[in-house]
Structures are given as C-alpha cells and as structure tokens.
PDB file of N, CA and C in Angstrom:
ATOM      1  N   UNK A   1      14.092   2.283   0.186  1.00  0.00           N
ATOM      2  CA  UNK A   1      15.255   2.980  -0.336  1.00  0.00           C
ATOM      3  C   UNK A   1      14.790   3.885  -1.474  1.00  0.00           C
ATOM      4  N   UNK A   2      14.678   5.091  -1.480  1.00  0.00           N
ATOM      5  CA  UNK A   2      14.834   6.239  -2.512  1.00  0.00           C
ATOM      6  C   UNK A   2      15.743   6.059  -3.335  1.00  0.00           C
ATOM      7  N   UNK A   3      15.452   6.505  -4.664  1.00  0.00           N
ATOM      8  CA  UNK A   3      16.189   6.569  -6.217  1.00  0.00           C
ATOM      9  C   UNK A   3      17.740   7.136  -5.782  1.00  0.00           C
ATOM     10  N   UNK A   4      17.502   8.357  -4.495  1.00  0.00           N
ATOM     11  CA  UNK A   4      18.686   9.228  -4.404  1.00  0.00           C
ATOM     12  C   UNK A   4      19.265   8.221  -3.806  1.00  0.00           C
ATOM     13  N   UNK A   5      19.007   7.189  -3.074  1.00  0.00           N
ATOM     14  CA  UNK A   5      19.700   6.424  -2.467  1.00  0.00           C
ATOM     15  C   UNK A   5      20.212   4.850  -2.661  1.00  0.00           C
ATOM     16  N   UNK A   6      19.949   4.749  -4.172  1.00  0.00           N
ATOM     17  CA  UNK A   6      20.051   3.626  -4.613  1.00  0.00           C
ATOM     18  C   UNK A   6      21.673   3.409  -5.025  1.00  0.00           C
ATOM     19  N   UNK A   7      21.961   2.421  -5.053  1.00  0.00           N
ATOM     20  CA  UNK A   7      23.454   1.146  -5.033  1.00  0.00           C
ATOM     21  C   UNK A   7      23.521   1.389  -7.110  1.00  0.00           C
ATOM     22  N   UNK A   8      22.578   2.142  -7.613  1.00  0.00           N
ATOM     23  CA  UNK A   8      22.574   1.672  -8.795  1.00  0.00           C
ATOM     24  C   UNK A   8      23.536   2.265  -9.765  1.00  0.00           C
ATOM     25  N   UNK A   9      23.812   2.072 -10.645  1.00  0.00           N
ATOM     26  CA  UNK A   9      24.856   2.833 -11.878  1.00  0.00           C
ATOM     27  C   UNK A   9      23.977   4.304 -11.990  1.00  0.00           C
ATOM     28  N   UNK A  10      24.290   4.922 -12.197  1.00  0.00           N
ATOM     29  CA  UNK A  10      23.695   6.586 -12.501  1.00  0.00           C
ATOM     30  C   UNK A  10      22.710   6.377 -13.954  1.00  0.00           C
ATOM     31  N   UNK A  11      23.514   5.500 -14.749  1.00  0.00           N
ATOM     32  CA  UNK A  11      22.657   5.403 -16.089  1.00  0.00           C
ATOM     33  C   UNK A  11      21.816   4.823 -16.068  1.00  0.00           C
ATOM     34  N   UNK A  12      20.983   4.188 -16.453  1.00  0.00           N
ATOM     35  CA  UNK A  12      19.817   3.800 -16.578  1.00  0.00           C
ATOM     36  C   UNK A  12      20.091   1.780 -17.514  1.00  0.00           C
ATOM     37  N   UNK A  13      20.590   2.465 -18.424  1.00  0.00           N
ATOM     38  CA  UNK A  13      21.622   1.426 -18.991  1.00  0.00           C
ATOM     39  C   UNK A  13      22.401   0.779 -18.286  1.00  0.00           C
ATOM     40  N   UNK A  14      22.841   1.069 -18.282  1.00  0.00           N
ATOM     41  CA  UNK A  14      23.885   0.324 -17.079  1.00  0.00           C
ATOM     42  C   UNK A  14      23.704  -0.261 -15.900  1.00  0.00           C
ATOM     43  N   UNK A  15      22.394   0.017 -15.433  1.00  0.00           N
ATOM     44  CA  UNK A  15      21.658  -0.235 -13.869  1.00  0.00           C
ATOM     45  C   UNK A  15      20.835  -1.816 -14.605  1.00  0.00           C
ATOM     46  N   UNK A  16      20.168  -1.907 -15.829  1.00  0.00           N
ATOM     47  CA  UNK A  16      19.508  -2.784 -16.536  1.00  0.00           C
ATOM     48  C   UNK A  16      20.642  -3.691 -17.403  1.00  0.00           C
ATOM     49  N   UNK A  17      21.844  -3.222 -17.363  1.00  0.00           N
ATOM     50  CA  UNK A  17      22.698  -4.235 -18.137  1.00  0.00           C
ATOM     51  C   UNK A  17      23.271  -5.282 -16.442  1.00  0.00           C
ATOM     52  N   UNK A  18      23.013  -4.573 -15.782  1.00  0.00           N
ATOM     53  CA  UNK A  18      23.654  -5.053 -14.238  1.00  0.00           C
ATOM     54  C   UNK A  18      22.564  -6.437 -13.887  1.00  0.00           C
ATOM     55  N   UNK A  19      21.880  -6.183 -14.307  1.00  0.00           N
ATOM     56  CA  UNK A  19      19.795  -6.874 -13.878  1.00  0.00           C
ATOM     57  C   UNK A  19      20.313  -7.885 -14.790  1.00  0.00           C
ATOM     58  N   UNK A  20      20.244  -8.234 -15.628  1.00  0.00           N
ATOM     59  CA  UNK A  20      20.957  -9.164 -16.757  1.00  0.00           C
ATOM     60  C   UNK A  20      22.160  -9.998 -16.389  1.00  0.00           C
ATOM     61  N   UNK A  21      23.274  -8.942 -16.024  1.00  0.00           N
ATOM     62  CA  UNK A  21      24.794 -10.101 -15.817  1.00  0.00           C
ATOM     63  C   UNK A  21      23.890 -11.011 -14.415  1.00  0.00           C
ATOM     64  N   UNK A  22      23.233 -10.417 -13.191  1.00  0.00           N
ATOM     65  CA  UNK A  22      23.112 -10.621 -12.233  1.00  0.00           C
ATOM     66  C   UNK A  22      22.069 -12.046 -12.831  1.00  0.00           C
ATOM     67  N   UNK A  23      21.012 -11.661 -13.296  1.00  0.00           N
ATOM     68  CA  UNK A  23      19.700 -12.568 -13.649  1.00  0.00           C
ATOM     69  C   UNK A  23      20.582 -13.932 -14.383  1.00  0.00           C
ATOM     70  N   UNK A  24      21.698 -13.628 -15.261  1.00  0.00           N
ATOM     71  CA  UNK A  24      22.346 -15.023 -15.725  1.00  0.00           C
ATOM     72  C   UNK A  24      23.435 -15.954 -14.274  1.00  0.00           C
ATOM     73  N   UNK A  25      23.813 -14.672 -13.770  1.00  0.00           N
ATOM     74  CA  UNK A  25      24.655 -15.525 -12.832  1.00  0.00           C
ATOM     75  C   UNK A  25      23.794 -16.801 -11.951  1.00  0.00           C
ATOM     76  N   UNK A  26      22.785 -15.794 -11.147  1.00  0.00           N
ATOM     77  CA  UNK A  26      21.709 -16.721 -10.771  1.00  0.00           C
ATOM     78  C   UNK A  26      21.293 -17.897 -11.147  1.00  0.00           C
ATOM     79  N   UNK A  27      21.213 -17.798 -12.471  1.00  0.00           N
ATOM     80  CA  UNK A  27      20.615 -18.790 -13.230  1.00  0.00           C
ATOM     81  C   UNK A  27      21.906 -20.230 -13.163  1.00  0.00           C
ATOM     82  N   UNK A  28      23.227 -19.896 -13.781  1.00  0.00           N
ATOM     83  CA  UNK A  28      24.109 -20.115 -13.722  1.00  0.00           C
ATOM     84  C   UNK A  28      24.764 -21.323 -12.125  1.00  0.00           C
ATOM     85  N   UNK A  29      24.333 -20.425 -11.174  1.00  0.00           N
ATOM     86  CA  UNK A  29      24.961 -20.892  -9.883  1.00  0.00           C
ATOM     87  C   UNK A  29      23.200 -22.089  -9.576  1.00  0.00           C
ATOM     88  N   UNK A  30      22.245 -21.696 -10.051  1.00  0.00           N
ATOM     89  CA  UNK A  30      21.786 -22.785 -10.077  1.00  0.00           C
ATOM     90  C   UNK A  30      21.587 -24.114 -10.508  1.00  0.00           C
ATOM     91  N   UNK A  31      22.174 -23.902 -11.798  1.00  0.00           N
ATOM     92  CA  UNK A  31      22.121 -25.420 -12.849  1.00  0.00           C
ATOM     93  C   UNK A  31      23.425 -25.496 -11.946  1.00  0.00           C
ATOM     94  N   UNK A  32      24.404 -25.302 -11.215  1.00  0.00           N
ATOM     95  CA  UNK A  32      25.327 -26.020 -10.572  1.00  0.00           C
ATOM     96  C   UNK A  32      24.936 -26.722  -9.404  1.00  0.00           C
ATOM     97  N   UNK A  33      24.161 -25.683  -8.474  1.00  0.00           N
ATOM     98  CA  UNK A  33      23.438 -26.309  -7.401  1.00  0.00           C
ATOM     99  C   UNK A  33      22.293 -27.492  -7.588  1.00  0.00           C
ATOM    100  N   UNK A  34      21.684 -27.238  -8.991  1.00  0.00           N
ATOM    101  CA  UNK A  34      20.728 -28.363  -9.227  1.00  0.00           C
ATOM    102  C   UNK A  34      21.475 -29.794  -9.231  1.00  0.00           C
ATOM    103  N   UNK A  35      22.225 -29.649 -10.339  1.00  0.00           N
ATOM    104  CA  UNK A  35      23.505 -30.895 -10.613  1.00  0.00           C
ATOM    105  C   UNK A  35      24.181 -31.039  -9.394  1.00  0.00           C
ATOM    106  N   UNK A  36      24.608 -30.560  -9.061  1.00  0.00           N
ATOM    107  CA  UNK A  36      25.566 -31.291  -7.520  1.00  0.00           C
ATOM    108  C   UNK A  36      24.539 -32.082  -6.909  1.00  0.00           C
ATOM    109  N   UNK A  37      23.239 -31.004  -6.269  1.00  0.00           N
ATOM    110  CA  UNK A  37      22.488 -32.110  -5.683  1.00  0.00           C
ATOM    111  C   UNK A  37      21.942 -33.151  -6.318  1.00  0.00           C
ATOM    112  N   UNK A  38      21.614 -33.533  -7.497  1.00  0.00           N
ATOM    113  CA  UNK A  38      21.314 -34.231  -8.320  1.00  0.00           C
ATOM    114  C   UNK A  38      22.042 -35.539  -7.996  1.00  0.00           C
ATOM    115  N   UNK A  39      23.263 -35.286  -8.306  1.00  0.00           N
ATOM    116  CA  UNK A  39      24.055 -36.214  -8.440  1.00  0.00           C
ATOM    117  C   UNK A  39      25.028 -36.933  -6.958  1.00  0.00           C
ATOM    118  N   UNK A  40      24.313 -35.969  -5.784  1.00  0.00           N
ATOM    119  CA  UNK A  40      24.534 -36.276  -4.572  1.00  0.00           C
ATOM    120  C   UNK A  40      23.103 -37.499  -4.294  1.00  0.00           C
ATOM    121  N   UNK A  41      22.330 -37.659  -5.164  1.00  0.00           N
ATOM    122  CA  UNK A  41      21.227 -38.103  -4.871  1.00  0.00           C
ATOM    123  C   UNK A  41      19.658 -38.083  -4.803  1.00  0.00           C
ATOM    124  N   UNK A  42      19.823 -36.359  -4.711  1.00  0.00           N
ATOM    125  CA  UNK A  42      18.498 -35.773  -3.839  1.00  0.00           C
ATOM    126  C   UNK A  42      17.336 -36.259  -5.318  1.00  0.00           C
ATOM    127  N   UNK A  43      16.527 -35.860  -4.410  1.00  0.00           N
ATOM    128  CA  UNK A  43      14.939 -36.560  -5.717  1.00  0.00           C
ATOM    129  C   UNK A  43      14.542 -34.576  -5.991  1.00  0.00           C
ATOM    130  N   UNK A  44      13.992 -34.958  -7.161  1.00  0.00           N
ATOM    131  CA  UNK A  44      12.867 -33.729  -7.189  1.00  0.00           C
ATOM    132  C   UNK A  44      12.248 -32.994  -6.717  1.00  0.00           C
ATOM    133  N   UNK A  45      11.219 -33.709  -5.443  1.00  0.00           N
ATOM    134  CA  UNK A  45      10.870 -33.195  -4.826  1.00  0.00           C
ATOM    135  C   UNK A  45      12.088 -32.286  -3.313  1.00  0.00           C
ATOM    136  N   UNK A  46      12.943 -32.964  -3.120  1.00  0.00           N
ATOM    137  CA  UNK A  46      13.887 -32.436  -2.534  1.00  0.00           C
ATOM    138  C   UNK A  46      14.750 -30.874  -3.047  1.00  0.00           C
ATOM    139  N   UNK A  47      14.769 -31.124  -4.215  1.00  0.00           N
ATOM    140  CA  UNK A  47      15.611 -29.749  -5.081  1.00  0.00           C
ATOM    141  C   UNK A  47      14.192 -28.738  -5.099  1.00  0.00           C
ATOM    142  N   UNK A  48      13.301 -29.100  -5.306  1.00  0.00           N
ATOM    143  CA  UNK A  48      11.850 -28.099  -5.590  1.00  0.00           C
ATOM    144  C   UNK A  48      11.719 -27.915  -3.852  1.00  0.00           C
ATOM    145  N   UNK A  49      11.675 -28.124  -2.840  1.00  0.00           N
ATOM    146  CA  UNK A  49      11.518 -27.258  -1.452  1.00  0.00           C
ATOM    147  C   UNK A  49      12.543 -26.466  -1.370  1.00  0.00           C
ATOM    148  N   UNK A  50      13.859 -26.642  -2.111  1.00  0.00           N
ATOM    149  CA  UNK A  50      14.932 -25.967  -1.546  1.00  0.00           C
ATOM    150  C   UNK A  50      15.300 -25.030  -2.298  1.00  0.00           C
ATOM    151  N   UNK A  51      14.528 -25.233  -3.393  1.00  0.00           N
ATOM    152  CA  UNK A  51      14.465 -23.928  -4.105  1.00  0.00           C
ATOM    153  C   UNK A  51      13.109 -22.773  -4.250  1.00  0.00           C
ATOM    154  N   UNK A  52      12.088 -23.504  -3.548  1.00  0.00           N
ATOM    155  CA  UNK A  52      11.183 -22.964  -3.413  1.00  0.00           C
ATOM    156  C   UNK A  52      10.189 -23.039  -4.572  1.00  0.00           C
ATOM    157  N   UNK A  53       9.978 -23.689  -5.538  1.00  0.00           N
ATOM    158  CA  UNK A  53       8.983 -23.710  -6.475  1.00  0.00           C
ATOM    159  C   UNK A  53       8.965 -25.464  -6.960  1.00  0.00           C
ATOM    160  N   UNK A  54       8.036 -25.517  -7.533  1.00  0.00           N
ATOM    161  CA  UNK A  54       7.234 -26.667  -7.707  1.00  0.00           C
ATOM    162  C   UNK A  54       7.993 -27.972  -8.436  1.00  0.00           C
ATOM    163  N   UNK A  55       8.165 -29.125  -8.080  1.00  0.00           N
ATOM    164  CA  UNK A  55       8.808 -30.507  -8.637  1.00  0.00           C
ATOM    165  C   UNK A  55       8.667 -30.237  -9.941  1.00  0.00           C
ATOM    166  N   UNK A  56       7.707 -30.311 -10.802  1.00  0.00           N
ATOM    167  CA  UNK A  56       7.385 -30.042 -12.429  1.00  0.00           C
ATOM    168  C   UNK A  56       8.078 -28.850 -12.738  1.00  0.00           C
ATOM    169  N   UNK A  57       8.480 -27.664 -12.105  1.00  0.00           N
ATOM    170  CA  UNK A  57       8.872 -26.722 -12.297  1.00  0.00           C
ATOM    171  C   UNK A  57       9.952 -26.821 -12.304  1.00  0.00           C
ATOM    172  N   UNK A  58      10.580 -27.341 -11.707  1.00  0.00           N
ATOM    173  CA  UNK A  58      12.776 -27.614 -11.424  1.00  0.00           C
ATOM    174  C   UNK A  58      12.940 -28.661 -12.703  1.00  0.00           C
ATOM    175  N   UNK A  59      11.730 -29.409 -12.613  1.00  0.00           N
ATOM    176  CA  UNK A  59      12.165 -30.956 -13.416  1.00  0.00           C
ATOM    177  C   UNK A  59      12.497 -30.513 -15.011  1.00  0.00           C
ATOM    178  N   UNK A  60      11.347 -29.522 -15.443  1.00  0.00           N
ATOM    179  CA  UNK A  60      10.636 -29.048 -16.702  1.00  0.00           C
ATOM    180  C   UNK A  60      12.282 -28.207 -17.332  1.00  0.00           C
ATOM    181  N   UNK A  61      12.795 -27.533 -16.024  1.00  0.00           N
ATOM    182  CA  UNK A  61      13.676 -26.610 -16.098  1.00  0.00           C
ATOM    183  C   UNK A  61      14.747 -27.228 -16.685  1.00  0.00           C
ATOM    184  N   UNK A  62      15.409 -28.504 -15.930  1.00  0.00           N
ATOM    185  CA  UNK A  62      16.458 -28.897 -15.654  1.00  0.00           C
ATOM    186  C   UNK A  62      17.031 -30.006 -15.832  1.00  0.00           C
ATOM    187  N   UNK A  63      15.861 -30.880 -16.425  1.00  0.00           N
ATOM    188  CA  UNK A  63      15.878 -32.314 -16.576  1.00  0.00           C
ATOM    189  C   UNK A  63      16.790 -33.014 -17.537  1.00  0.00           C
ATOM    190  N   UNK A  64      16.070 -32.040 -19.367  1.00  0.00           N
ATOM    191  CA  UNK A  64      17.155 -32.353 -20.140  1.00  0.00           C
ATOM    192  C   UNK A  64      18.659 -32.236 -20.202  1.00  0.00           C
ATOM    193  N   UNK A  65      19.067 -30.967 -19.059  1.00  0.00           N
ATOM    194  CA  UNK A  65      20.363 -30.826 -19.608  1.00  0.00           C
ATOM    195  C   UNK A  65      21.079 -31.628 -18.518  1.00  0.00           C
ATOM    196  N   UNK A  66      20.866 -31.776 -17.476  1.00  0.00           N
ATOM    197  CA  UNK A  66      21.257 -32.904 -16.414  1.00  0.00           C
ATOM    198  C   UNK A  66      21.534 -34.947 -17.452  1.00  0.00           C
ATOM    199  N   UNK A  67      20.232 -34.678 -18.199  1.00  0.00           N
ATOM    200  CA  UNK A  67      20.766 -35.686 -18.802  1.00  0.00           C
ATOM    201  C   UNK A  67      21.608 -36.118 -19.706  1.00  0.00           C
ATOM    202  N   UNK A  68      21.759 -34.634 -20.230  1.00  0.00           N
ATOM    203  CA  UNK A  68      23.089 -34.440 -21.010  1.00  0.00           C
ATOM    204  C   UNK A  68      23.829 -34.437 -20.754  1.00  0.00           C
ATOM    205  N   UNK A  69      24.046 -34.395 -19.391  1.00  0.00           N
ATOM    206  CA  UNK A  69      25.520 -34.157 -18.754  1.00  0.00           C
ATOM    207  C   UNK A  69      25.924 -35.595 -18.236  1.00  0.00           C
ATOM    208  N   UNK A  70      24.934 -36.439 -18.252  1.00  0.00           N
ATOM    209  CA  UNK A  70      25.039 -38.179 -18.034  1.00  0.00           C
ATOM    210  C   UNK A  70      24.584 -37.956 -16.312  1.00  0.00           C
ATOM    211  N   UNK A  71      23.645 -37.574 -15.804  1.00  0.00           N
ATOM    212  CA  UNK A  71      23.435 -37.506 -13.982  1.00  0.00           C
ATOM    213  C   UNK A  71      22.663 -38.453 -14.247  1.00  0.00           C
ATOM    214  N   UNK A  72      22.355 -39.386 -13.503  1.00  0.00           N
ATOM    215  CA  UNK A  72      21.856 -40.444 -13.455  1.00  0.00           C
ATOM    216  C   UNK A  72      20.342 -39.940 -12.356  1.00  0.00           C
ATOM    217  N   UNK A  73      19.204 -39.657 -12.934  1.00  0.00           N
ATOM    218  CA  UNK A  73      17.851 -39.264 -12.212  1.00  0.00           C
ATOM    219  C   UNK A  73      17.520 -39.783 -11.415  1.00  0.00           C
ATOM    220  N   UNK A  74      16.827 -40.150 -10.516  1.00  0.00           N
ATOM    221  CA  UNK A  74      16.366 -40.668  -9.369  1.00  0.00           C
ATOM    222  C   UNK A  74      14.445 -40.217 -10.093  1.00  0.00           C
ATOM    223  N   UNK A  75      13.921 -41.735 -10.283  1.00  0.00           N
ATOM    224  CA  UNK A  75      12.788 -41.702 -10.256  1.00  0.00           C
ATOM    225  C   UNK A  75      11.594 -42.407  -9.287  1.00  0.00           C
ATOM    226  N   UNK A  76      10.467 -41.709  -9.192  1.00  0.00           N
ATOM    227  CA  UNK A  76       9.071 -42.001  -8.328  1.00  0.00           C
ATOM    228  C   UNK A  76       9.714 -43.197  -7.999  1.00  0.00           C
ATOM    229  N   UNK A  77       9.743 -43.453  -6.698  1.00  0.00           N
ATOM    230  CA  UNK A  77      10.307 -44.743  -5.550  1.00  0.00           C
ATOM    231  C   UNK A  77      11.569 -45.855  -5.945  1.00  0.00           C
ATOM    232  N   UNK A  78      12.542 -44.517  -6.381  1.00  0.00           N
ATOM    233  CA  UNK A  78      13.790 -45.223  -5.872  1.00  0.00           C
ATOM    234  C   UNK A  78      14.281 -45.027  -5.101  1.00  0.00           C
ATOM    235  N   UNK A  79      14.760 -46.089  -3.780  1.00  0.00           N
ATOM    236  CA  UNK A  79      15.384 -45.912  -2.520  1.00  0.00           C
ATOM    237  C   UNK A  79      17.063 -45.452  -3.183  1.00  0.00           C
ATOM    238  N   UNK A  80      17.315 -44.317  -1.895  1.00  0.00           N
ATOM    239  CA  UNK A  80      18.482 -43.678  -2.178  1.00  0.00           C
ATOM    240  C   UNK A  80      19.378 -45.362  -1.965  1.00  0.00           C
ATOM    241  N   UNK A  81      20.336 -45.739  -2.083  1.00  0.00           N
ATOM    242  CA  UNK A  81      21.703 -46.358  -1.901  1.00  0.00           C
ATOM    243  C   UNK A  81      22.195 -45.724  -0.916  1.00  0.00           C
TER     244      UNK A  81
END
C-alpha cells in the first residue's frame, strides 16, 4: 500500500496519536483475555501459545496484576479440577 493510499489521518499527528489509542486498546483487550483465561483455568504455558510469545514473557507481564485482582494461579503440576 502507497502513502497515497493509506487509511491514515492526513496529519502526521494524528496518524501517530491513532498508533497509541490503538497500541493501548490492544494492550487493554489483552489483560482481559489473559484474566478470563486465567481464571477459566488455563496454565501459562497455555496463554503463551495463544498468544504467541514465551511462558516467562506473559507470566513477567501479567502475573502481578492478576494477583491483584485475587485469580487464583495455576502452578508447575497442578491438575486442572
């Protein structure tokens, strides 16, 4: 896709304030998707394939505030219930 043909705001500003609302939403709809599955059960390694990057990487991300929120973790060899 060419510049002439881009979806973007004309300004420049405005095309980079868009990159931002978008980059938080993302972020946003994931600490929801992390927590739901979380609390549906799934382990670490389950949320890290489905998001595509590494167990330490989701965990590192996401761990503390999940526990803030009271989700109860699933650790190294607990059978689901």
């Amino acid at each position: 896709m060419s510049v002439g043909e881009s979806p973007l705001p004309d300004e420049p500003a405005d095309a980079l304030a868009a990159v931002v609302a978008l980059r938080r939403l993302a972020d946003q709809l994931e600490d929801a998707a992390v927590e739901q599955a979380m609390r549906a059960g799934w382990s670490w390694p389950q949320v890290s394939e489905a998001l595509g990057v590494t167990r330490q990487a989701v965990h590192k991300k996401h761990a503390k505030r999940l526990i803030a929120a009271g989700v109860k973790l699933r650790r190294r060899g607990d059978e689901r219930v």
